[in-house]
PDB file of N, CA and C in Angstrom:
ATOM      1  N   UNK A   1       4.439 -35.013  33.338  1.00  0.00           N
ATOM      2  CA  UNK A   1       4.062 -33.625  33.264  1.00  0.00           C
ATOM      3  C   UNK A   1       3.734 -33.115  34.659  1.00  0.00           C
ATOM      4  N   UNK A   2       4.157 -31.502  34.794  1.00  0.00           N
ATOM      5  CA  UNK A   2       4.026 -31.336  36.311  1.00  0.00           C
ATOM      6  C   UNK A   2       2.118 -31.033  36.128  1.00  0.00           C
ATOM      7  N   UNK A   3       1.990 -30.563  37.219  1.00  0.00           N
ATOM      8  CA  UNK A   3       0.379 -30.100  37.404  1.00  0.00           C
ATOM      9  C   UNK A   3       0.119 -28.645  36.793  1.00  0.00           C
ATOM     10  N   UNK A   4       1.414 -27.735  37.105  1.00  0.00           N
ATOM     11  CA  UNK A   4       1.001 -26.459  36.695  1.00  0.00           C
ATOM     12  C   UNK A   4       1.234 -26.556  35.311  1.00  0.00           C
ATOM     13  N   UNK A   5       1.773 -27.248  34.344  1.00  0.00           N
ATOM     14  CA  UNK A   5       2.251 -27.453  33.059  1.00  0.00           C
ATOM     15  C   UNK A   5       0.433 -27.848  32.461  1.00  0.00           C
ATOM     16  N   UNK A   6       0.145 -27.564  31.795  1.00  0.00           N
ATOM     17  CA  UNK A   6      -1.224 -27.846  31.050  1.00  0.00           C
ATOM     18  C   UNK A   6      -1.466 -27.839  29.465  1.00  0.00           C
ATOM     19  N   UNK A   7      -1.086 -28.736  28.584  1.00  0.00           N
ATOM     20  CA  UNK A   7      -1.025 -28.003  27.157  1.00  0.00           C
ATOM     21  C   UNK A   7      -2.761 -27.683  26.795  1.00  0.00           C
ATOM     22  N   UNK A   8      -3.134 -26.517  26.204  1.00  0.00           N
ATOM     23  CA  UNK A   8      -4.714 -26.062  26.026  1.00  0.00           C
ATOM     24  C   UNK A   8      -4.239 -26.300  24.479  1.00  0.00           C
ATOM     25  N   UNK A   9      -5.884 -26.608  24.092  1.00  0.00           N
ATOM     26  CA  UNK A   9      -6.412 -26.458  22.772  1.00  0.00           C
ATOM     27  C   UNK A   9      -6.910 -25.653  22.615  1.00  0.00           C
ATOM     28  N   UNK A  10      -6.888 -24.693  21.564  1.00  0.00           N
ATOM     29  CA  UNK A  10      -7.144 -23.016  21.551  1.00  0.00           C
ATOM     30  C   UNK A  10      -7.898 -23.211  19.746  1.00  0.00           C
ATOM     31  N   UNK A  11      -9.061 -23.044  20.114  1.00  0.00           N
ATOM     32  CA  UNK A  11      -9.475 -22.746  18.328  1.00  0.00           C
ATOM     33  C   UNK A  11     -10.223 -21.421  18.218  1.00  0.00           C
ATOM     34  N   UNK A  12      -9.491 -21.291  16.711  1.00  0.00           N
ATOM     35  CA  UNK A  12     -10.245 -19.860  16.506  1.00  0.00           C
ATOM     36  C   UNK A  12     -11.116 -19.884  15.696  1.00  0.00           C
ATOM     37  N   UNK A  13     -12.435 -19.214  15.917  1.00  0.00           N
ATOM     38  CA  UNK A  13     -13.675 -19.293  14.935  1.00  0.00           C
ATOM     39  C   UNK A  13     -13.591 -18.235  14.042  1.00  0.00           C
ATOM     40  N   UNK A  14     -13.687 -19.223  12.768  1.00  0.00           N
ATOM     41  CA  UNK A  14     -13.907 -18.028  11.272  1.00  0.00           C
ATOM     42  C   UNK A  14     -14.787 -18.087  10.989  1.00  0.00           C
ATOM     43  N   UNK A  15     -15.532 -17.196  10.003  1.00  0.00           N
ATOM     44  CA  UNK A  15     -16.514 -16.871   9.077  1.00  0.00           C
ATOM     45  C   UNK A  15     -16.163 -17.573   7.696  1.00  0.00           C
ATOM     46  N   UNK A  16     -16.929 -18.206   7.216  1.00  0.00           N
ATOM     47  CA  UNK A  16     -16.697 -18.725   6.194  1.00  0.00           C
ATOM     48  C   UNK A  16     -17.451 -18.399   5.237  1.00  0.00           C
ATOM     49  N   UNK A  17     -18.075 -17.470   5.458  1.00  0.00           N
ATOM     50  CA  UNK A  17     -18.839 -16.300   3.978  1.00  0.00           C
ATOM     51  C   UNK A  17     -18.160 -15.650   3.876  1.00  0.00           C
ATOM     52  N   UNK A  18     -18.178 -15.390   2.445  1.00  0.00           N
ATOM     53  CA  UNK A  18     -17.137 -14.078   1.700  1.00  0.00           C
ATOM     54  C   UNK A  18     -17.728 -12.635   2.243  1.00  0.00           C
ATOM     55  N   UNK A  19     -16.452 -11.754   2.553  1.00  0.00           N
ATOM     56  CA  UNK A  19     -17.065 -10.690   2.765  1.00  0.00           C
ATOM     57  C   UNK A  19     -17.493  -9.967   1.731  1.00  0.00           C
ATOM     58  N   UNK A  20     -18.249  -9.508   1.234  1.00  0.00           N
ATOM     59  CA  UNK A  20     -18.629  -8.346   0.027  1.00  0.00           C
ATOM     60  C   UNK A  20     -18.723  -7.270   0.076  1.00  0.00           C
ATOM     61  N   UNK A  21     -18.259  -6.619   1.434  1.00  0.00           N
ATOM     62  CA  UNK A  21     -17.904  -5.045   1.405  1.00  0.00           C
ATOM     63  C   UNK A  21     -17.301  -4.839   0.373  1.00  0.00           C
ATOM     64  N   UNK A  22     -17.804  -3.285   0.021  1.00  0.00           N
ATOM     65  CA  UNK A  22     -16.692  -2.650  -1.074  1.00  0.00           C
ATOM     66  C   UNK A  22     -15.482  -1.900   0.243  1.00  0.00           C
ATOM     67  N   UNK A  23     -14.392  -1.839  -0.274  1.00  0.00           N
ATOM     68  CA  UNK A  23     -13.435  -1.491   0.249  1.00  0.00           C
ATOM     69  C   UNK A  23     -13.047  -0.200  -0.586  1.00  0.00           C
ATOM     70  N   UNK A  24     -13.261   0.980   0.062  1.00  0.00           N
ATOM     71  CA  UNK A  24     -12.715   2.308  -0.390  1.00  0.00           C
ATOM     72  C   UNK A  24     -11.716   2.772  -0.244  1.00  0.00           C
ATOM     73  N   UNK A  25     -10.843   3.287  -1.376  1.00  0.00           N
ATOM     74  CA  UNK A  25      -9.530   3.644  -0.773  1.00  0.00           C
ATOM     75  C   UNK A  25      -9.507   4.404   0.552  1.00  0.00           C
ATOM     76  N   UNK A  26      -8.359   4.385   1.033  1.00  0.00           N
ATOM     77  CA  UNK A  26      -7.764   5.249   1.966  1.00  0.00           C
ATOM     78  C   UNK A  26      -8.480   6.929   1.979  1.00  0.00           C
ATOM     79  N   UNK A  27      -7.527   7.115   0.567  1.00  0.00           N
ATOM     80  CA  UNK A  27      -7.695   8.561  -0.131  1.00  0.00           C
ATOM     81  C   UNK A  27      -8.866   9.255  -1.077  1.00  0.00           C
ATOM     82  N   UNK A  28      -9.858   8.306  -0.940  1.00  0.00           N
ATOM     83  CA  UNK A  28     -11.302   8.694  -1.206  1.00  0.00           C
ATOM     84  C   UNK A  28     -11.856  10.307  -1.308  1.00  0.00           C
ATOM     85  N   UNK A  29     -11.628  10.183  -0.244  1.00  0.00           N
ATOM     86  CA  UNK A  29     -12.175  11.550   0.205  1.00  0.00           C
ATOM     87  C   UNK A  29     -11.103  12.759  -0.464  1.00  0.00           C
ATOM     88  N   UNK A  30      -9.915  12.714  -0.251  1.00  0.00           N
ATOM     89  CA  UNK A  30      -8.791  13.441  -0.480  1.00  0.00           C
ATOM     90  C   UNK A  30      -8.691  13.734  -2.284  1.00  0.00           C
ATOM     91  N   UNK A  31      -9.096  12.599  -2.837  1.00  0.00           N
ATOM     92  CA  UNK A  31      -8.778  12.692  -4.482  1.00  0.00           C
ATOM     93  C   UNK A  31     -10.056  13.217  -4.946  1.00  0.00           C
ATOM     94  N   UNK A  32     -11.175  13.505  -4.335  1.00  0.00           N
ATOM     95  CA  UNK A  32     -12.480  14.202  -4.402  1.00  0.00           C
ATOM     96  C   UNK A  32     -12.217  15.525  -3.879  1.00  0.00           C
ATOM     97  N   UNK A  33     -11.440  15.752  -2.644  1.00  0.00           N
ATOM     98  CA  UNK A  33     -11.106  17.071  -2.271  1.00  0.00           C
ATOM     99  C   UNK A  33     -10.362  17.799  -3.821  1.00  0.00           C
ATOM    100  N   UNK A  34      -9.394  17.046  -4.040  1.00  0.00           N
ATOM    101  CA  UNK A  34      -8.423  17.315  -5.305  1.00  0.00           C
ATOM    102  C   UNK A  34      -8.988  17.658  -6.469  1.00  0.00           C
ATOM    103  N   UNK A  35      -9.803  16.855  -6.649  1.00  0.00           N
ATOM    104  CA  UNK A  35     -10.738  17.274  -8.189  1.00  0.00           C
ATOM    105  C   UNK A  35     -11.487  18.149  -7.871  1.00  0.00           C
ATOM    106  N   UNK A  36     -12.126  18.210  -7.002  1.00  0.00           N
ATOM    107  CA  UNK A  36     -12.710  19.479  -7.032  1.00  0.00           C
ATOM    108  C   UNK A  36     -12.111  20.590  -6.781  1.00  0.00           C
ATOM    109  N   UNK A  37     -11.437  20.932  -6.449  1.00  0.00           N
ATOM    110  CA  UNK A  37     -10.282  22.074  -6.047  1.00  0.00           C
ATOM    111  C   UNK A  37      -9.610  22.256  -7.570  1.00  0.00           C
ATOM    112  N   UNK A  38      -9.347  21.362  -8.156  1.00  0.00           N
ATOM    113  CA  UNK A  38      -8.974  21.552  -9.660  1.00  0.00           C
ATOM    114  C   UNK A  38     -10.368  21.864 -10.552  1.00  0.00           C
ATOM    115  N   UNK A  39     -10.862  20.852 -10.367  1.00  0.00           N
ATOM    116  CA  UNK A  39     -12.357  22.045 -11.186  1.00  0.00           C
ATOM    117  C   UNK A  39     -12.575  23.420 -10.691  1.00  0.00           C
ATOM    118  N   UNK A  40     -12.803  23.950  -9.562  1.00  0.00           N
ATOM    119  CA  UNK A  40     -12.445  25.314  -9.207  1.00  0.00           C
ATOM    120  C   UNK A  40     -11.407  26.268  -9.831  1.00  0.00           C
ATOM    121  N   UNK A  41     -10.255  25.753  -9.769  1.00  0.00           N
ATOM    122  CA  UNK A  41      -8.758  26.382 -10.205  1.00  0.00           C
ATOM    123  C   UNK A  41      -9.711  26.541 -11.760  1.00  0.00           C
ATOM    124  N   UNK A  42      -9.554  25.708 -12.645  1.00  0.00           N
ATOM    125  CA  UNK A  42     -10.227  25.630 -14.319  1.00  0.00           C
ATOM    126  C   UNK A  42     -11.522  26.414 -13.964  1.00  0.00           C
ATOM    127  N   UNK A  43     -11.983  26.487 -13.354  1.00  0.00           N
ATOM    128  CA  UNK A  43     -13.317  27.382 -13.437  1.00  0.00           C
ATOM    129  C   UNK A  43     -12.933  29.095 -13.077  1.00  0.00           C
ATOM    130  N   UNK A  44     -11.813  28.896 -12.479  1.00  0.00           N
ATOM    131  CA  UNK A  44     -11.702  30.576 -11.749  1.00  0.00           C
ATOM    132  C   UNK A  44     -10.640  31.059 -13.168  1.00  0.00           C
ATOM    133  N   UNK A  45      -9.716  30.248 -13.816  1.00  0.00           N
ATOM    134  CA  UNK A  45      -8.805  30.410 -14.921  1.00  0.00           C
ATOM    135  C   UNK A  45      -9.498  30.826 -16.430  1.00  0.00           C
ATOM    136  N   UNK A  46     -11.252  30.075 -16.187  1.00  0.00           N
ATOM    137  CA  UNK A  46     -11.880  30.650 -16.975  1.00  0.00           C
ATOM    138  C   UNK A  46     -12.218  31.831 -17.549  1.00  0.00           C
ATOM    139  N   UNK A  47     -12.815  32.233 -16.188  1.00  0.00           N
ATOM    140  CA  UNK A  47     -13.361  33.346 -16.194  1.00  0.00           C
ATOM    141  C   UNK A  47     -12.658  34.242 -16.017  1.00  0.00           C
ATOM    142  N   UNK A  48     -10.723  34.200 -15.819  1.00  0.00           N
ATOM    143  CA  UNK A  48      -9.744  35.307 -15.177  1.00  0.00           C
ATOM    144  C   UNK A  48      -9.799  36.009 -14.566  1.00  0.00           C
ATOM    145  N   UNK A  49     -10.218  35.302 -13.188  1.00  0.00           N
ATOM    146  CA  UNK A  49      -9.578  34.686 -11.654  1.00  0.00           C
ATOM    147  C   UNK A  49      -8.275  34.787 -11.642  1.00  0.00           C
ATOM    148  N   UNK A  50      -7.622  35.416 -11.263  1.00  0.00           N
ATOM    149  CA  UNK A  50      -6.141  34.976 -10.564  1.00  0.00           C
ATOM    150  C   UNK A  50      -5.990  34.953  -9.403  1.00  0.00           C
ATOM    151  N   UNK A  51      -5.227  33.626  -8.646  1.00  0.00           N
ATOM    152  CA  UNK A  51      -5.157  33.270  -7.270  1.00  0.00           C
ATOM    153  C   UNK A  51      -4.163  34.232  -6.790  1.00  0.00           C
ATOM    154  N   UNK A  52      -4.480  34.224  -5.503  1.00  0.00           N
ATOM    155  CA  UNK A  52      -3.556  34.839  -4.477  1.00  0.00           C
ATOM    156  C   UNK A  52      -2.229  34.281  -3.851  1.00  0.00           C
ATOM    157  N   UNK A  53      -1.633  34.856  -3.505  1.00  0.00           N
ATOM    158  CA  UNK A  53      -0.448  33.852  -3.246  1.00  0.00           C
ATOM    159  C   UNK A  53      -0.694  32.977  -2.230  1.00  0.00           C
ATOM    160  N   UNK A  54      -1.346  33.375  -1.229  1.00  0.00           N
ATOM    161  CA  UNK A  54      -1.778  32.147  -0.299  1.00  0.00           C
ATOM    162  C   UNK A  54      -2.241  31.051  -0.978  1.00  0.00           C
ATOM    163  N   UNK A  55      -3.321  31.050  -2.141  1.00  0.00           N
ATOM    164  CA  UNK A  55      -3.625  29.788  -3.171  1.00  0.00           C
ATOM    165  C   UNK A  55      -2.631  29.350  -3.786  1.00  0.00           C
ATOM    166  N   UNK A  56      -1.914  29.790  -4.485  1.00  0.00           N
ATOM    167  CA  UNK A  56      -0.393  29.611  -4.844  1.00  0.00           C
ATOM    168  C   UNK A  56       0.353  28.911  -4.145  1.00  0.00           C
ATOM    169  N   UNK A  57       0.993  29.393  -3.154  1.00  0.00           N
ATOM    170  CA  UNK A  57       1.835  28.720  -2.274  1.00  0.00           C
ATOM    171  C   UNK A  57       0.859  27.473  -1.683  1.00  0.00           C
ATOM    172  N   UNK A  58      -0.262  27.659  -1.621  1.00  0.00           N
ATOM    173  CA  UNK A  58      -1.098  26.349  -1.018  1.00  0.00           C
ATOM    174  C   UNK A  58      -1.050  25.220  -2.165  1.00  0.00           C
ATOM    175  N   UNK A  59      -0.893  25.620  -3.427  1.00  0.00           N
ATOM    176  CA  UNK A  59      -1.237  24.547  -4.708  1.00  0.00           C
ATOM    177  C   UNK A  59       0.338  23.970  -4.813  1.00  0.00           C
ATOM    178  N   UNK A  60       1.001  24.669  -4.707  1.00  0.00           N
ATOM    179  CA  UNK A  60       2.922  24.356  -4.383  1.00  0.00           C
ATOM    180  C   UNK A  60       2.833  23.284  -3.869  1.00  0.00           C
ATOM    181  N   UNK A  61       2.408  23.491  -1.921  1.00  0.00           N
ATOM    182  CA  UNK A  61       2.828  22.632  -1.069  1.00  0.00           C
ATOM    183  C   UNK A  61       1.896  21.016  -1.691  1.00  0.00           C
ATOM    184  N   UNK A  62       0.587  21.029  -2.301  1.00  0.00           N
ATOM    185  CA  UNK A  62      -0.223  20.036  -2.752  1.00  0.00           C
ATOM    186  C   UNK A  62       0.571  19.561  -4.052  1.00  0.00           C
ATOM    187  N   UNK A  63       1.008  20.287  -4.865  1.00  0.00           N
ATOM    188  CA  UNK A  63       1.853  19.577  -5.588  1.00  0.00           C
ATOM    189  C   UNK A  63       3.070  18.683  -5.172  1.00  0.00           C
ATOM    190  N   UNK A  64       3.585  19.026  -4.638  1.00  0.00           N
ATOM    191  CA  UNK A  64       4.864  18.524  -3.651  1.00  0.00           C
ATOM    192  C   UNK A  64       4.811  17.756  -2.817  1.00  0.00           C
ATOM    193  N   UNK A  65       3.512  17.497  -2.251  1.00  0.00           N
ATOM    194  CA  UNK A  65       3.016  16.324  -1.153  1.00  0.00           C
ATOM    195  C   UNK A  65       2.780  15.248  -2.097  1.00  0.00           C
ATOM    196  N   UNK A  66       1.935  15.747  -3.470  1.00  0.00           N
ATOM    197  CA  UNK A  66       1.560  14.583  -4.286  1.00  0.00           C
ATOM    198  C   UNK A  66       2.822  13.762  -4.933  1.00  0.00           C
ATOM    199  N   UNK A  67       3.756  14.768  -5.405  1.00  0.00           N
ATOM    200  CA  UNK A  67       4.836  14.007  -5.938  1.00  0.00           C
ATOM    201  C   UNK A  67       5.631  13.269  -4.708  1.00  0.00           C
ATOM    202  N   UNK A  68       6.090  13.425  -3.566  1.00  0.00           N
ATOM    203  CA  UNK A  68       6.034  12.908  -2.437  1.00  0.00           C
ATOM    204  C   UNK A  68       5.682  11.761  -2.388  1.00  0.00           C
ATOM    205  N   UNK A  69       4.529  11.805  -1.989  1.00  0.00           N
ATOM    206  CA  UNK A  69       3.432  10.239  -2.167  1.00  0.00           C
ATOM    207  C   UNK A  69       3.969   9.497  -2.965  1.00  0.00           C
ATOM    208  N   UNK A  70       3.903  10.047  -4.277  1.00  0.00           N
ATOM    209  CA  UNK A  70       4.493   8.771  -5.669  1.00  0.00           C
ATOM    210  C   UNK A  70       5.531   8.499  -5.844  1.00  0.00           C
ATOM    211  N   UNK A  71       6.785   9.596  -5.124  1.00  0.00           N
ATOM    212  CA  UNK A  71       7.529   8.883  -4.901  1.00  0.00           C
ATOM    213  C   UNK A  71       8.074   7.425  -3.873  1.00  0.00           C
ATOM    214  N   UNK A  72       7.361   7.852  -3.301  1.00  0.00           N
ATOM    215  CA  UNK A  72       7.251   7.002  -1.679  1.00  0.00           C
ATOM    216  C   UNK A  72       6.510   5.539  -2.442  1.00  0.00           C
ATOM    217  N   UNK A  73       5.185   5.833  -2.892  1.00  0.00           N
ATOM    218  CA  UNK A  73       4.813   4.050  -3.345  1.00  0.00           C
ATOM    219  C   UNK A  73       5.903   3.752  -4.711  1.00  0.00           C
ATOM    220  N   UNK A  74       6.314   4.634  -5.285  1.00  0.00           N
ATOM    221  CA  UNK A  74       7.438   3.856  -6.259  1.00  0.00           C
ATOM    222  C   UNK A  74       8.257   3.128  -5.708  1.00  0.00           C
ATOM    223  N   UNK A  75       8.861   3.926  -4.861  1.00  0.00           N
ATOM    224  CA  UNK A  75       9.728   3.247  -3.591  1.00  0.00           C
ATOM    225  C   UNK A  75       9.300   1.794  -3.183  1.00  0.00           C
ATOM    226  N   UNK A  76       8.134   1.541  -2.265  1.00  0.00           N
ATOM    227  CA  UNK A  76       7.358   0.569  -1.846  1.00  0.00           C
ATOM    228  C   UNK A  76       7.127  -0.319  -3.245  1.00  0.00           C
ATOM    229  N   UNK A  77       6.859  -0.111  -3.973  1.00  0.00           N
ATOM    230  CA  UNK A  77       7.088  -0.698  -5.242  1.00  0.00           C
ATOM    231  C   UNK A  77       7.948  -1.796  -5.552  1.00  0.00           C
ATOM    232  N   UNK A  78       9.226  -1.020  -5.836  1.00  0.00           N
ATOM    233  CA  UNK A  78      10.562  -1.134  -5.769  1.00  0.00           C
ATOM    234  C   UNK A  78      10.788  -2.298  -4.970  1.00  0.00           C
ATOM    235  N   UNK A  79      10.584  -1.771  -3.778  1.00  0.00           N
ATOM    236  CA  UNK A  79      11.346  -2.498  -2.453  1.00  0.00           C
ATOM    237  C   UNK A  79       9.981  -4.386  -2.482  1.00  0.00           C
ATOM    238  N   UNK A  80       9.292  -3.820  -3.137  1.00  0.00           N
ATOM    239  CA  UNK A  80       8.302  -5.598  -3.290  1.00  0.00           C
ATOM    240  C   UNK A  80       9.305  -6.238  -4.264  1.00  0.00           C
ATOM    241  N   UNK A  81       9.002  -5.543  -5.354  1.00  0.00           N
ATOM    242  CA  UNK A  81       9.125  -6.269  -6.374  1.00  0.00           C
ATOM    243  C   UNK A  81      11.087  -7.089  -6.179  1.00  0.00           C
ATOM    244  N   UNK A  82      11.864  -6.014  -5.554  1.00  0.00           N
ATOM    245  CA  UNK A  82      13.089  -6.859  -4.662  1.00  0.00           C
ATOM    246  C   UNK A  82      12.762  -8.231  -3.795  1.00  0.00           C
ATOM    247  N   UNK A  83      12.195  -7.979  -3.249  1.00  0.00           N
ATOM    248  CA  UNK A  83      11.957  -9.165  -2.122  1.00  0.00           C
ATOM    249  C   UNK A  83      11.400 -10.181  -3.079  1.00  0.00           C
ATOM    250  N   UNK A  84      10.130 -10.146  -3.903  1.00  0.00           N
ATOM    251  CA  UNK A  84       9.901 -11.261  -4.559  1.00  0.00           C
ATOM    252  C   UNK A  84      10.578 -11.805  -5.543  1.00  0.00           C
ATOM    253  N   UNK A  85      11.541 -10.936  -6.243  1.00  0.00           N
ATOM    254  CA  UNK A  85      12.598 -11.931  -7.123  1.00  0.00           C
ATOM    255  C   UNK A  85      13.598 -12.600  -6.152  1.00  0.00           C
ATOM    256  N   UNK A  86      14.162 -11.644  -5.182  1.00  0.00           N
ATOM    257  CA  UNK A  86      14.777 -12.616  -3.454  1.00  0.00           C
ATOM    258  C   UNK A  86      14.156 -13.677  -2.842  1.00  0.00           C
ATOM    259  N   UNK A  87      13.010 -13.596  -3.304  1.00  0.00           N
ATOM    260  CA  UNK A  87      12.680 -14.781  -2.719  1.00  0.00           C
ATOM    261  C   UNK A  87      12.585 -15.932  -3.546  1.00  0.00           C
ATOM    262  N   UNK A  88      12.267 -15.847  -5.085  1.00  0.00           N
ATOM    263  CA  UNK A  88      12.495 -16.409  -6.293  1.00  0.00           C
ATOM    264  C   UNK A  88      13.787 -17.146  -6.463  1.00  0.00           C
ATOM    265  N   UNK A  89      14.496 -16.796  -6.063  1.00  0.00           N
ATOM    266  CA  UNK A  89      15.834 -16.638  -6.539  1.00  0.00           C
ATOM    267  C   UNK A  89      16.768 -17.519  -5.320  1.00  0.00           C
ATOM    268  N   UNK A  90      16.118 -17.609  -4.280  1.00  0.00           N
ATOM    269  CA  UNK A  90      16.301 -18.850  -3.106  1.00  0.00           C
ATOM    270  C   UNK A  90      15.735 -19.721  -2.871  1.00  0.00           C
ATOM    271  N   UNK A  91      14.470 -19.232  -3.405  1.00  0.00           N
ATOM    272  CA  UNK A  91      13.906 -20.932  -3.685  1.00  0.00           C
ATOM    273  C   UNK A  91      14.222 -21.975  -4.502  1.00  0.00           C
ATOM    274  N   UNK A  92      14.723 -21.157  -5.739  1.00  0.00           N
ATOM    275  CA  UNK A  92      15.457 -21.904  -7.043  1.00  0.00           C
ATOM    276  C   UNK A  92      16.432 -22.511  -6.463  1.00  0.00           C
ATOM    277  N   UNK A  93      17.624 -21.577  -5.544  1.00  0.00           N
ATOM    278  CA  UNK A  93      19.039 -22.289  -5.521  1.00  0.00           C
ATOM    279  C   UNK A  93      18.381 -23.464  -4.351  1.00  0.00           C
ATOM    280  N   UNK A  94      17.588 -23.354  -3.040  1.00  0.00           N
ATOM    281  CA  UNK A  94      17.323 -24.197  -2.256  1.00  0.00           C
ATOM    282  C   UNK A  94      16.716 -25.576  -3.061  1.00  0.00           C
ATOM    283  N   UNK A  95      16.158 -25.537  -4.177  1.00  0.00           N
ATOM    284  CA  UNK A  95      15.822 -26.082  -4.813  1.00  0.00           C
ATOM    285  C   UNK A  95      16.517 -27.029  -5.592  1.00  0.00           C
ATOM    286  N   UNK A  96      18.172 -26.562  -6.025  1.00  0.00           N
ATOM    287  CA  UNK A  96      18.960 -26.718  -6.872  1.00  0.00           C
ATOM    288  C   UNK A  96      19.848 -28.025  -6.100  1.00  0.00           C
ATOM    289  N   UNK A  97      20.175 -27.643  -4.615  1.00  0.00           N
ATOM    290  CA  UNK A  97      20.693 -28.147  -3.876  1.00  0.00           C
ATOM    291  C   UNK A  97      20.764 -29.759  -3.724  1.00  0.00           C
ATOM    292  N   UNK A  98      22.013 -30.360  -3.836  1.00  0.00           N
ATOM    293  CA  UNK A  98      21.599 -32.010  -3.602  1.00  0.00           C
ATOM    294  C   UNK A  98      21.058 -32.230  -2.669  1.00  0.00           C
ATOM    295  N   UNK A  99      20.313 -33.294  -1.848  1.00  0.00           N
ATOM    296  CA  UNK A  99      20.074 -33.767  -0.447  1.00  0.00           C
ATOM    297  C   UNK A  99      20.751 -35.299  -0.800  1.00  0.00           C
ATOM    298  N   UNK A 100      21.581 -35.402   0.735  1.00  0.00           N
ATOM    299  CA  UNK A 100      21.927 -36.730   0.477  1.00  0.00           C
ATOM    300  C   UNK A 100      20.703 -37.882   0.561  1.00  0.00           C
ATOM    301  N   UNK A 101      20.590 -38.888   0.303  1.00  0.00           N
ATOM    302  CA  UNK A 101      19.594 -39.979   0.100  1.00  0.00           C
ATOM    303  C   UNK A 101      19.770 -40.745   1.790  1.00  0.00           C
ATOM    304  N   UNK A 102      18.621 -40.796   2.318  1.00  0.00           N
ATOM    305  CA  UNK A 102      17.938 -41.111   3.241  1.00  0.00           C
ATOM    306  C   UNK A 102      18.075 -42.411   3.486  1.00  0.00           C
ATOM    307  N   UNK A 103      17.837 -43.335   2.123  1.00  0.00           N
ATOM    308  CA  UNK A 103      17.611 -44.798   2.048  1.00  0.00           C
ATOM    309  C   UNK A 103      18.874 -45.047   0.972  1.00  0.00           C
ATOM    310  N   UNK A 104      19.420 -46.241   1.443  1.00  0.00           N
ATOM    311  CA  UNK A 104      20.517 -46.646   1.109  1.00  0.00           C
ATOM    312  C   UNK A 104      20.576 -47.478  -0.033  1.00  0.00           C
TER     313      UNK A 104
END
């Protein structure tokens, strides 16, 4: 081995307690924005409120982002649930495969 050549031992320190955070969605905040904005809408429909078109066209574009979204994780969905039967499905044939015998 030359001198500048050095192999290092590198360890990484874990935690070995469980974490117990709660983990909040992403969209927390956003699906609380949503319900309440829909309790509003049902509260103003009550009392006959009619929105303006700026609310209108604003409830459009929120509809359309939402279907958006669901389309998009259907998608992501989709595209898992592919890979894990692909991967199913090569492990079987790798599986299936003769190996010649080692020992005679």
């Amino acid at each position: 081995m030359s001198k500048f050549f050095r192999p290092l031992l590198i360890t990484i320190l874990q935690c070995l307690l469980p974490i117990d955070a709660k983990i909040t969605s992403a969209n927390a905040y956003s699906d609380a924005t949503q319900r309440d904005a829909a309790a509003a809408l049902e509260f103003s429909s009550e009392q006959g409120m009619v929105m303006t078109e700026d609310e209108e066209r604003k409830a459009r574009e929120r509809d359309e982002i939402a279907a958006r979204v669901a389309a998009f994780r259907a998608t992501q969905e989709k595209f898992k649930r592919e890979r894990e039967e692909y991967f199913v499905s090569t492990l079987e044939n790798a599986r299936k495969v003769e190996r010649p015998s080692l020992w005679p």
